[in-house]
Protein backbone atom coordinates (compact mmCIF):
# COMPACT_ATOMS: atom_id res chain seq x y z
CA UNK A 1 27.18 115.53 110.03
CA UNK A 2 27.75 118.07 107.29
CA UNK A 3 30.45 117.31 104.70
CA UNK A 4 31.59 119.56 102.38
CA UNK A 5 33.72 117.50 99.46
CA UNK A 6 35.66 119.80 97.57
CA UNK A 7 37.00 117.84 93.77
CA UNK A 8 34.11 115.36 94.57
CA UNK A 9 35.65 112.94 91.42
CA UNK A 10 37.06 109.31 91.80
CA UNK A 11 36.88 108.72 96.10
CA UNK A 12 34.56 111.81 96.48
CA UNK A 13 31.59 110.15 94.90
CA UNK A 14 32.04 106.69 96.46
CA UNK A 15 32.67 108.92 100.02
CA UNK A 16 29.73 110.67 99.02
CA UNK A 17 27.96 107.66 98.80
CA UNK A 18 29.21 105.95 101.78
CA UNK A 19 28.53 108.86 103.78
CA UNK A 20 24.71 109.50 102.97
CA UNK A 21 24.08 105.77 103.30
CA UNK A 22 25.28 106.06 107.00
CA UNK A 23 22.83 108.92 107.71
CA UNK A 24 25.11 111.89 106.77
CA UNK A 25 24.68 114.60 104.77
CA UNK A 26 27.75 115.44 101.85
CA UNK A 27 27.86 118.06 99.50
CA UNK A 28 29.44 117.47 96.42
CA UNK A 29 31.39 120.20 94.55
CA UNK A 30 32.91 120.58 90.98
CA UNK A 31 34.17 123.35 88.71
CA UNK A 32 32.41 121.54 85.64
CA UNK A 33 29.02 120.62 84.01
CA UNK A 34 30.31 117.12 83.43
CA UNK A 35 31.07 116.99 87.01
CA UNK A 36 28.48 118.51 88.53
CA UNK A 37 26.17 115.51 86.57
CA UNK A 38 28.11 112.78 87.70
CA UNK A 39 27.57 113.98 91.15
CA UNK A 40 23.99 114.05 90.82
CA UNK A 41 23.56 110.81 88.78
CA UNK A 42 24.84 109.47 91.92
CA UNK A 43 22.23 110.89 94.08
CA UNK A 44 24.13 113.38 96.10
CA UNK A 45 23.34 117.61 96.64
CA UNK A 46 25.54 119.15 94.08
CA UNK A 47 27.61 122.98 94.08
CA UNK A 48 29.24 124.18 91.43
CA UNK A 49 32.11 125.86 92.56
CA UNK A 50 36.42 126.37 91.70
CA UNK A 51 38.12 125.49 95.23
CA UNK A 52 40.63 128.31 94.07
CA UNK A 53 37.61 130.98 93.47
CA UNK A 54 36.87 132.01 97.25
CA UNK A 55 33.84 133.94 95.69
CA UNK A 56 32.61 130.96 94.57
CA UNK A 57 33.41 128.45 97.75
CA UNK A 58 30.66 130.84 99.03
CA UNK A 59 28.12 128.86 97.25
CA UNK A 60 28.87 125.94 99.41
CA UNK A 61 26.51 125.29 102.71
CA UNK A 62 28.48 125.45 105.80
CA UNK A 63 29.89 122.26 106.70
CA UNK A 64 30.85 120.51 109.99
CA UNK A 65 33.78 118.48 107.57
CA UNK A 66 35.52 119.37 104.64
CA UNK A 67 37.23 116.88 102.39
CA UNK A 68 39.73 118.28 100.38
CA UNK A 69 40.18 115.83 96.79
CA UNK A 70 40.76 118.30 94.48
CA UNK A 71 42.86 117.20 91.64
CA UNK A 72 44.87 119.26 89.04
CA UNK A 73 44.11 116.37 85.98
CA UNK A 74 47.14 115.07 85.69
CA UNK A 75 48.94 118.45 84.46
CA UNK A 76 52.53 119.90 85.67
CA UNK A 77 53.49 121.18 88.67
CA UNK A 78 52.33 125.00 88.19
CA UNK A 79 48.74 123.29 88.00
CA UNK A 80 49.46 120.81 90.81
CA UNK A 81 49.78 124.11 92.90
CA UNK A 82 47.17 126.12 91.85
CA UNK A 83 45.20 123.52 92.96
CA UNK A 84 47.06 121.95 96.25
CA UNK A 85 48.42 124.67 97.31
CA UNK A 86 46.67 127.96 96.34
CA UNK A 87 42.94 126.17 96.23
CA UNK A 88 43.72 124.24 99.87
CA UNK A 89 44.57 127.31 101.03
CA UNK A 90 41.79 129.30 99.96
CA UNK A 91 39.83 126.90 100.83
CA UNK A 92 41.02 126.86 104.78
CA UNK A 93 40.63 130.28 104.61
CA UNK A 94 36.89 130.63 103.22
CA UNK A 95 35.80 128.02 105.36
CA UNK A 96 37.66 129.41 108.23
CA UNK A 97 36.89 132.65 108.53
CA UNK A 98 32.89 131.29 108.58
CA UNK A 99 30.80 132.28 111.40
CA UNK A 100 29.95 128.14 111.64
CA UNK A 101 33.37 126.90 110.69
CA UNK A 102 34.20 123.03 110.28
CA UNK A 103 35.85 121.34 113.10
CA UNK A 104 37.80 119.28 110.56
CA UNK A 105 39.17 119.00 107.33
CA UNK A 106 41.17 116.44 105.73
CA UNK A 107 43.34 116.94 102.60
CA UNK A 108 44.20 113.35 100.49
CA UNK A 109 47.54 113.22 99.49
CA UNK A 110 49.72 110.70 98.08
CA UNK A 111 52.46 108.32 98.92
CA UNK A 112 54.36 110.06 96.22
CA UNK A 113 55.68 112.42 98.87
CA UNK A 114 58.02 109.77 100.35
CA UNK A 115 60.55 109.66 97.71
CA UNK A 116 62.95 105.99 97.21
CA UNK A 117 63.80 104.09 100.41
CA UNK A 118 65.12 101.03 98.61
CA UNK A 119 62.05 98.96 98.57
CA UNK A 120 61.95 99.56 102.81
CA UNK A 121 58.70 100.15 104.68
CA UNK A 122 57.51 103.78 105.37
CA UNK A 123 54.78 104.59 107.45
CA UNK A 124 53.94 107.81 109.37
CA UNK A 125 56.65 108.81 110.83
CA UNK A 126 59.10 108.26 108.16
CA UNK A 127 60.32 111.12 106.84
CA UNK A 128 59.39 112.48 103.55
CA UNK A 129 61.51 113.15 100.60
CA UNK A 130 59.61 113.72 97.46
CA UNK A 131 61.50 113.71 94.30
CA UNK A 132 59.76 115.49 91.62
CA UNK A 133 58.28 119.16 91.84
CA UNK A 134 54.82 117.76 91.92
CA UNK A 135 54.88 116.06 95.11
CA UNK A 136 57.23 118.86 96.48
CA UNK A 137 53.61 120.83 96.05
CA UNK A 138 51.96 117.65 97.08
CA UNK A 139 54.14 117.82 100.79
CA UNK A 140 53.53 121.80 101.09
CA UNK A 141 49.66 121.26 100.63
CA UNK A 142 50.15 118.19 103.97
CA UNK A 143 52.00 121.08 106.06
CA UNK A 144 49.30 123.46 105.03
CA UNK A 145 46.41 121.20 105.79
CA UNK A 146 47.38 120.65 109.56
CA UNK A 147 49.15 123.74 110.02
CA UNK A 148 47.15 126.30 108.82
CA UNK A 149 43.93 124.52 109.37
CA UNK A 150 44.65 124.88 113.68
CA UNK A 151 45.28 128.85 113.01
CA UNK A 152 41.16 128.69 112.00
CA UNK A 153 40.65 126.04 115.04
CA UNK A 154 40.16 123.31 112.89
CA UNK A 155 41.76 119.77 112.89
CA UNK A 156 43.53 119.00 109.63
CA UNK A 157 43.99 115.47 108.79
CA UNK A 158 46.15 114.05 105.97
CA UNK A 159 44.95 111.20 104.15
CA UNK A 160 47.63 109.73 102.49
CA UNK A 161 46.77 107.49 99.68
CA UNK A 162 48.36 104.86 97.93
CA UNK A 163 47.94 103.72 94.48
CA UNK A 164 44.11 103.87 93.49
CA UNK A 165 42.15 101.20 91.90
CA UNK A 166 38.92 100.32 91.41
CA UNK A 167 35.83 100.09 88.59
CA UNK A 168 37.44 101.92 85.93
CA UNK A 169 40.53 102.01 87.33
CA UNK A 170 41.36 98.54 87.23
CA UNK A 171 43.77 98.89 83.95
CA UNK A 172 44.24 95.09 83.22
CA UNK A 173 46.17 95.56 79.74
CA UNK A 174 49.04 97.27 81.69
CA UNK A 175 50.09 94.33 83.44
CA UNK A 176 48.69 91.25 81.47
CA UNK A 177 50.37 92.93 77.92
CA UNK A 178 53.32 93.68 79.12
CA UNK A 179 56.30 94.37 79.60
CA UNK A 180 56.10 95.22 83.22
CA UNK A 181 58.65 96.73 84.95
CA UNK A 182 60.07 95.62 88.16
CA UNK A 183 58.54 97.51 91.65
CA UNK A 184 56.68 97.49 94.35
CA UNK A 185 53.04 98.35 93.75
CA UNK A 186 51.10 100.35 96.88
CA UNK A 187 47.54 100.29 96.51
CA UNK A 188 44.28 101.17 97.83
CA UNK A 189 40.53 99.99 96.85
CA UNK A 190 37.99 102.72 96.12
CA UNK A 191 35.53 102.21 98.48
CA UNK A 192 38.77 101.74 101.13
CA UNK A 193 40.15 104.78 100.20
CA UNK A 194 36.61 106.90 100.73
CA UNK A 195 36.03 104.32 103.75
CA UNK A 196 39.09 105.18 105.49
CA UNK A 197 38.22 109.12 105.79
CA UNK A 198 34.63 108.55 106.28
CA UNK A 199 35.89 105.98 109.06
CA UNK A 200 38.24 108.75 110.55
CA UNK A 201 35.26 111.77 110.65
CA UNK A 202 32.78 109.62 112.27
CA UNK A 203 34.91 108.37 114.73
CA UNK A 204 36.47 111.62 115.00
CA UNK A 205 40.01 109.90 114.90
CA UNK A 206 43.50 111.36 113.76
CA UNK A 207 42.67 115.13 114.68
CA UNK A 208 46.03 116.97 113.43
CA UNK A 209 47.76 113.85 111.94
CA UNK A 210 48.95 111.83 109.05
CA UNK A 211 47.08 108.21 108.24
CA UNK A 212 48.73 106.33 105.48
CA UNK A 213 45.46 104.63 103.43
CA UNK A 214 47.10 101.98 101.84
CA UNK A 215 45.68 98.12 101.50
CA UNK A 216 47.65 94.84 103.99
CA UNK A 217 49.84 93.70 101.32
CA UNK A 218 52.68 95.49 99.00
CA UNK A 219 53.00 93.40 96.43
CA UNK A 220 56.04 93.59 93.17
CA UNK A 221 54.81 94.35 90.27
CA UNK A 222 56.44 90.96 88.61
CA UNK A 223 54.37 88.81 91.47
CA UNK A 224 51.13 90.76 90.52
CA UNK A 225 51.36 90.55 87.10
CA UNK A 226 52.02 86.80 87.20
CA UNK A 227 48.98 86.43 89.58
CA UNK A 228 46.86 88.46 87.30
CA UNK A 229 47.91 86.36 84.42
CA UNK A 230 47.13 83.30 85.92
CA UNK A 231 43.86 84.24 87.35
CA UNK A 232 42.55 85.72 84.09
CA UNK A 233 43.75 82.58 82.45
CA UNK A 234 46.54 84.17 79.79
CA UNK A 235 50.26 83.60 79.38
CA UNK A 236 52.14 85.76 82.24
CA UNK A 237 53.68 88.93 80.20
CA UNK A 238 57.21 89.72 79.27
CA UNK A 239 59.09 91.21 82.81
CA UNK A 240 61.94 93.90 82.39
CA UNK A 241 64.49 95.07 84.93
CA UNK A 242 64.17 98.65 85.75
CA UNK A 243 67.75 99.30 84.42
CA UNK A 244 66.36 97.73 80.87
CA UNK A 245 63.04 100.21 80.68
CA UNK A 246 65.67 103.20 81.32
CA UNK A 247 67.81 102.37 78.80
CA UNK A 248 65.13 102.80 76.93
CA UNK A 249 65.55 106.41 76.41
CA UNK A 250 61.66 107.43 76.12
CA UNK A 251 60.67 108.53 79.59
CA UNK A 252 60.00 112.17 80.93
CA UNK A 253 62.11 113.38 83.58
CA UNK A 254 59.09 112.80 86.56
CA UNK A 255 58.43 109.00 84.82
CA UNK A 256 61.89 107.80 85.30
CA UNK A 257 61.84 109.10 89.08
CA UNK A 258 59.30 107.17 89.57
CA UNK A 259 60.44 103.72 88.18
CA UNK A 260 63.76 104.68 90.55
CA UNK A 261 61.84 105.15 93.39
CA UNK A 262 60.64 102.12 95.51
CA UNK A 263 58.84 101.62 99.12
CA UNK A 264 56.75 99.50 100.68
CA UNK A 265 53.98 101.72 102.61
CA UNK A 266 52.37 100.32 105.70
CA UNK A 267 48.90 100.68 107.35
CA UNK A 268 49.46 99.59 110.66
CA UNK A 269 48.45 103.35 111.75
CA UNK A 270 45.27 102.91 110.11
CA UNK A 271 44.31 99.29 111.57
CA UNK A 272 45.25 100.50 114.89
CA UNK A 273 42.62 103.22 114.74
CA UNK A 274 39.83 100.52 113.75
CA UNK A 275 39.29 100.67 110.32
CA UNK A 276 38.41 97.40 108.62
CA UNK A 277 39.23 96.97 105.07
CA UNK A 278 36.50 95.96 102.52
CA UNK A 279 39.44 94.50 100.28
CA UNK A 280 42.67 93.92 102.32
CA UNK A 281 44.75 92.93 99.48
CA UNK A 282 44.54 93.07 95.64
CA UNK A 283 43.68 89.38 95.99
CA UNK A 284 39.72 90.45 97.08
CA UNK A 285 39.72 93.95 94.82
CA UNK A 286 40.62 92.67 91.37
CA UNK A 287 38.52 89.57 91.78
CA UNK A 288 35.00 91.38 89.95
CA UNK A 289 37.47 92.80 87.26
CA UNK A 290 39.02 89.47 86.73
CA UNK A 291 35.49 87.94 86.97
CA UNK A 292 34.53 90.01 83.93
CA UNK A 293 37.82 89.14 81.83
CA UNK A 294 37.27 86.00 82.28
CA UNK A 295 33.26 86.38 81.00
């Protein structure tokens, strides 16, 4: 199998990885020098291309998959659709109107998109209610992906991630410093989150459908932090209520809808369909980081 990742950054790589190490064949793709190296240094085939440039989404192979993982960097919501929105949809369409199109393509999202539910459990077929403009875009770029997709005959699928985390992504100080607000924290391994959609394309699972990639165990952030202290051997950090960080005064509009939202997401979707987690809970996936504190 052919797979086209488009944004081949964070997951893409490990996916990449995964993916050629079970006898497949991915093609990574970046708008950048810098990105186009990384993708290389980790041994995969490497296009440089802009997933909103259709001339240059010629460049890429055909594909039997394509991975949408495109991110807009962390920038507003104008950039958010340029690249979820516009770029997806280009993308559909230059892939689409192929003589050899894919037969799938999934598009990771976020569990951004479900809004505040009180610290209640969402999974699939809760509905959504995002909250800022950003994952407004991020829920028009889900309806695209499935919707749109079928009009070409392909099978969208929506990956929906939690929180990431991983090597380099681990981000110790925040919670062991302090202060740390109260939550819930959602999260998802790196090598989960690529094994999950690598999991769903070679079992050919979740054709046309949502699949919440999130680890076992929701966990507030005032338990985790406390854990993490303890494991890494430090005093546990200062806690504040959320009402206490908003008074505050220093947050962006965006940041203080996301301390007010709250949700506890649930994979039961995804262990139904037979995926098997590498790191179930945080417990297993922050043990090398702590490790290496601790060293």
């Amino acid at each position: 199998m052919r797979v086209a990742l488009l944004g081949c950054g964070y997951v893409g790589i490990e996916l990449g990885r995964q993916l050629r190490d079970a006898g497949h064949e991915p093609i990574g793709v970046r708008r950048s020098p810098e990105g186009i190296e990384r993708i290389e240094d980790a041994g995969l085939e490497a296009v440089r291309a802009d997933v909103t440039d259709r001339g240059d989404l010629e460049r890429v192979p055909d594909a039997d998959s394509v991975v949408f993982a495109a991110s807009s960097g962390g920038r507003g919501a104008d950039a958010a659709r340029e690249i979820y929105v516009e770029g997806l949809r280009t993308a559909i369409e230059a892939f689409g109107e192929r003589d050899s199109p894919p037969d799938r393509l999934v598009y990771t999202s976020s569990t951004g998109v479900y809004g505040d539910h009180g610290g209640d459990w969402v999974d699939e077929e809760t509905p959504i209610e995002p909250t800022t403009e950003k994952t407004r875009v991020l829920a028009e770029a889900e309806q695209i992906a499935i919707e749109e997709s079928a009009e070409y005959g392909i099978a969208g699928i929506v990956a929906r991630y939690a929180g990431l985390y991983g090597p380099d992504r681990y981000r110790l100080e925040r919670y062991l410093d302090g202060p740390v607000t109260e939550g819930y924290l959602n999260m998802v391994h790196q090598e989960d989150a690529a094994g999950a959609v690598r999991y769903l394309l070679a079992e050919n699972l979740a054709r046309g459908e949502v699949v919440q990639v999130v680890d076992d165990e929701p966990v507030s952030k005032h338990a985790f932090a406390d854990w993490l202290a303890d494991e890494c051997r430090v005093e546990r950090p200062e806690k504040q209520s959320k009402e206490e960080r908003l008074a505050e005064g220093d947050l962006s509009e965006p940041a203080r809808r996301r301390i007010l939202t709250s949700k506890r997401c649930s994979n039961a979707k995804l262990r139904e369909l037979g995926y098997g987690f590498a790191y179930p809970t945080f417990r297993e996936g922050y043990r090398a980081a702590i490790e290496e504190y601790r060293e």
